[in-house]
Each structure stands twice: as structure tokens, then as C-alpha cells.
C-alpha atoms as a PDB file:
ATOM      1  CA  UNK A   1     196.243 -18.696 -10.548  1.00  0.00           C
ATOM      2  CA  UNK A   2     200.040 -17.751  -9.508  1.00  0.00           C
ATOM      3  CA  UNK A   3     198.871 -17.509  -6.378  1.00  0.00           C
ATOM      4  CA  UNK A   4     197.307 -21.286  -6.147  1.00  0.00           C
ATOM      5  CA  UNK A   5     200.860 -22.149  -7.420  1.00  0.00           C
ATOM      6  CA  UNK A   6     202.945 -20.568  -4.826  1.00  0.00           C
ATOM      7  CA  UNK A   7     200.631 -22.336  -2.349  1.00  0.00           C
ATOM      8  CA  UNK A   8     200.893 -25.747  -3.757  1.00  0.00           C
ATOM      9  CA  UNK A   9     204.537 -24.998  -4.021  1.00  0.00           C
ATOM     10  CA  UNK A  10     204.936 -24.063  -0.949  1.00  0.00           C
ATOM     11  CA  UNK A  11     202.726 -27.117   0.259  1.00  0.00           C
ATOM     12  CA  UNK A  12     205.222 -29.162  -1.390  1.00  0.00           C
ATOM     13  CA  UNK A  13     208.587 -28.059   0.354  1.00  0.00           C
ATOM     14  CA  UNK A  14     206.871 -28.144   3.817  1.00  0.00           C
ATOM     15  CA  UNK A  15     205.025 -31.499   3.484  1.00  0.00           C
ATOM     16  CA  UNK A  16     206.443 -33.465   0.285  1.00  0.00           C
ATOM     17  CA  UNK A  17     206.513 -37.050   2.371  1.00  0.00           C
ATOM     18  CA  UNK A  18     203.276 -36.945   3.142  1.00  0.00           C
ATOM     19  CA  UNK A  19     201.776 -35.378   0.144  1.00  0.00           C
ATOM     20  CA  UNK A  20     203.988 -38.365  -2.050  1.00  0.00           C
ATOM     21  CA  UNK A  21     202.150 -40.994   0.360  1.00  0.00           C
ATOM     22  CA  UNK A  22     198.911 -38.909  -1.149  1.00  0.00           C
ATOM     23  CA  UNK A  23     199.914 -39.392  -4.473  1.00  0.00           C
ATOM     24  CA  UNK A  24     200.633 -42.910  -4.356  1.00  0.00           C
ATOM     25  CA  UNK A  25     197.182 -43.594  -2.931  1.00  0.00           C
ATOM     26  CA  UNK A  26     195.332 -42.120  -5.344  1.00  0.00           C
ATOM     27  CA  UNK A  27     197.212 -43.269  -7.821  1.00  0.00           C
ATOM     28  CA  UNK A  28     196.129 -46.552  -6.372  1.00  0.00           C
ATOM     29  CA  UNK A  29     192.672 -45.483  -5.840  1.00  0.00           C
ATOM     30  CA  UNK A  30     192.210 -44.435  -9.375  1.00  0.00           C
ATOM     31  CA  UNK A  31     194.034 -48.194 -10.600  1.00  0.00           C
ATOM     32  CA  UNK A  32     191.649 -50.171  -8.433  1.00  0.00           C
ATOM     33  CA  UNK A  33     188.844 -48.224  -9.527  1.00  0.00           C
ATOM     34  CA  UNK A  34     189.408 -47.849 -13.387  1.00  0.00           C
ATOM     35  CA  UNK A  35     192.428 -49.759 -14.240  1.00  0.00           C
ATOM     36  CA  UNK A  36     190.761 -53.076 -13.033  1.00  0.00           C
ATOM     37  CA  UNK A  37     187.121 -51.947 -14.097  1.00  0.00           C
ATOM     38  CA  UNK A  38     188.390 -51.824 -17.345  1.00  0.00           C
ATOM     39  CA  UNK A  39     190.205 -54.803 -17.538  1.00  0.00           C
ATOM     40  CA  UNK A  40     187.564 -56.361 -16.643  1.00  0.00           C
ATOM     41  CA  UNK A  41     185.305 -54.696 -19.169  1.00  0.00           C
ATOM     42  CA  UNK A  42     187.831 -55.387 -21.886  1.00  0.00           C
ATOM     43  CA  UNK A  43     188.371 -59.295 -20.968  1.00  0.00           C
ATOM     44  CA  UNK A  44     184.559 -59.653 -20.992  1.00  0.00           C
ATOM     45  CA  UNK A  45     185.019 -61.829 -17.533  1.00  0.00           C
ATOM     46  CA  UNK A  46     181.252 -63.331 -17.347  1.00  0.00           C
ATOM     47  CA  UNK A  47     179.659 -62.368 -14.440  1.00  0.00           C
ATOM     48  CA  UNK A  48     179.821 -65.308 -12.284  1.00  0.00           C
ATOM     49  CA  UNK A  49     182.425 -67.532 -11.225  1.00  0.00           C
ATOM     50  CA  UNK A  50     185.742 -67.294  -9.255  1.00  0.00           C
ATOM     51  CA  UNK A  51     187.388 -65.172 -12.138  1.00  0.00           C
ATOM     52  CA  UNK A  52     184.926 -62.268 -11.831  1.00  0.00           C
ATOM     53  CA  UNK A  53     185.215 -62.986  -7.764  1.00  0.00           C
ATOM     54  CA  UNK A  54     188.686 -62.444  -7.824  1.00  0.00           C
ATOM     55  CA  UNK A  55     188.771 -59.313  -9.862  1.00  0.00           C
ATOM     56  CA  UNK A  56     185.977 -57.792  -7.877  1.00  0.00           C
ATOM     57  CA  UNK A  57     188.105 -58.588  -4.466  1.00  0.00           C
ATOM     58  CA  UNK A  58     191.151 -57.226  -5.929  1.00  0.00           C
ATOM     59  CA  UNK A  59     190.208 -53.859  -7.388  1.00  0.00           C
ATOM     60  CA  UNK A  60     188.468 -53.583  -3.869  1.00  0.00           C
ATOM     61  CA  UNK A  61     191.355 -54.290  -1.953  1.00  0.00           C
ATOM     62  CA  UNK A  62     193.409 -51.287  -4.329  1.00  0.00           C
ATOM     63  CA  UNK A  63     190.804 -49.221  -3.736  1.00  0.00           C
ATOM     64  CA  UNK A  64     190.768 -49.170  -0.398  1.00  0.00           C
ATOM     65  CA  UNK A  65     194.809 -49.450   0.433  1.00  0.00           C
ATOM     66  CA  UNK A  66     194.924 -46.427  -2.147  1.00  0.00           C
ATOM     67  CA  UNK A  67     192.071 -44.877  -0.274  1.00  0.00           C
ATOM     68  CA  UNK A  68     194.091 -45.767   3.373  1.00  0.00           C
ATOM     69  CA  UNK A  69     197.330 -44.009   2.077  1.00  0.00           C
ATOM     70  CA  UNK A  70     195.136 -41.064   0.954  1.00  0.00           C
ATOM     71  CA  UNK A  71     193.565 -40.659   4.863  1.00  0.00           C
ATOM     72  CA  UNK A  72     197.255 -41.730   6.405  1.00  0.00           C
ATOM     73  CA  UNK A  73     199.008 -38.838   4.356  1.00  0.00           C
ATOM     74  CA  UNK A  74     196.099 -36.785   5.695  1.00  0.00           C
ATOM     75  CA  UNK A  75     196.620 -37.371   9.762  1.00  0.00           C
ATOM     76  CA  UNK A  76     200.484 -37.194   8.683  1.00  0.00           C
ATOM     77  CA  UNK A  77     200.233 -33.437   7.723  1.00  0.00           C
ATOM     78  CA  UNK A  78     197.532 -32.893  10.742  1.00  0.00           C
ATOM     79  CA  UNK A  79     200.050 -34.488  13.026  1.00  0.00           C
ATOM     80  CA  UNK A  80     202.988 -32.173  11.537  1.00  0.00           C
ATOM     81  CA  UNK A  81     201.064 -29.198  11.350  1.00  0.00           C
ATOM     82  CA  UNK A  82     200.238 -29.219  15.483  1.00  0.00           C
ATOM     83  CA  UNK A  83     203.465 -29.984  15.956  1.00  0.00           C
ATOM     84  CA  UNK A  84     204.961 -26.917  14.126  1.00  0.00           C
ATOM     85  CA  UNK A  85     201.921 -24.754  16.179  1.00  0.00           C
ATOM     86  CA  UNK A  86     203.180 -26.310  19.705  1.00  0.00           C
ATOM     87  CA  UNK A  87     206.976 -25.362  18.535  1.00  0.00           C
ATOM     88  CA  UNK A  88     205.852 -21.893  17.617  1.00  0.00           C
ATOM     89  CA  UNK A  89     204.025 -21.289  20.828  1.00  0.00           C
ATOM     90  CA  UNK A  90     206.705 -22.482  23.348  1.00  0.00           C
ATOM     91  CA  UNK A  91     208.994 -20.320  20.810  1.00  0.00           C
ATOM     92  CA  UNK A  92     206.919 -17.227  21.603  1.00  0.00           C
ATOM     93  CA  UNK A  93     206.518 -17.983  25.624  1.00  0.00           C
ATOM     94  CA  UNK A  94     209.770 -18.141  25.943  1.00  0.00           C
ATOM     95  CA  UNK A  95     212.016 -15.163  27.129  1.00  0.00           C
ATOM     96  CA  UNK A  96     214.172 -13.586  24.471  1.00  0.00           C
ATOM     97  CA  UNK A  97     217.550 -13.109  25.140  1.00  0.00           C
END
């Protein structure tokens, strides 16, 4: 378990941007998906009509940007990560002085 912490610590320091854009989008995953379920649940919207249409489009529309942010944060820390492994390699090609 300390272990698992010093790792998501030190996941943290090296990649907080992206993992805050991960964050956010599941954050807005989990609103799309539950908040708006369960306001529409708890509002009793009938079934049909524009009002249930509307809800349905815009917990969908959450969902997914949440979703988006999740799989942007994720080619963020790819992207970072093979950048750090192309500085290390030219770092250990090149001739020390």
C-alpha cells in the first residue's frame, strides 16, 4: 500500500496537467452518467416528449466530453512519456565531457 502511494505520488509531480484533465473528465463522465440519470429519475420526466429528449441528449453529450478528456489526458501522458524516452536516449548517445 505505501508503495501504490509513492507511485501515484510520484505520477502526480511528473504528469499533474494531464492527470487534472483526467479528473475533470471523469468527473464529467460520472455527472452525465448519474447526476442527470438521477435527475431525471427524481423529476419523474415521462418518457416521451422533448423534455425526456433533451435530458437524454444532454447527459450523452457529458458523457462523452467527460469520456474525450479522459482519452485526451491519456495520449497527453503517452505523448510526454516518448518524449522524456527520446531525451534520455540522445542524453545517453551523446559523448560525455
Amino acid at each position: 500500500a505505501v508503495a501504490g502511494r509513492h507511485r501515484l505520488r510520484a505520477l502526480w509531480a511528473g504528469y499533474r496537467p494531464e492527470l487534472q484533465w483526467a479528473l475533470l473528465g471523469g468527473l464529467l463522465l460520472i455527472g452525465g452518467e448519474v447526476v442527470f440519470e438521477l435527475i431525471g429519475y427524481v423529476a419523474s420526466v415521462a418518457r416521451e416528449g422533448r423534455s425526456y429528449q433533451l435530458l437524454v441528449a444532454v447527459e450523452e453529450w457529458i458523457a462523452t466530453a467527460g469520456m474525450s478528456l479522459v482519452l485526451y489526458s491519456v495520449l497527453l501522458v503517452l505523448a510526454r512519456s516518448q518524449a522524456l524516452a527520446r531525451e534520455q536516449a540522445a542524453a545517453s548517445l551523446s559523448p560525455s565531457a
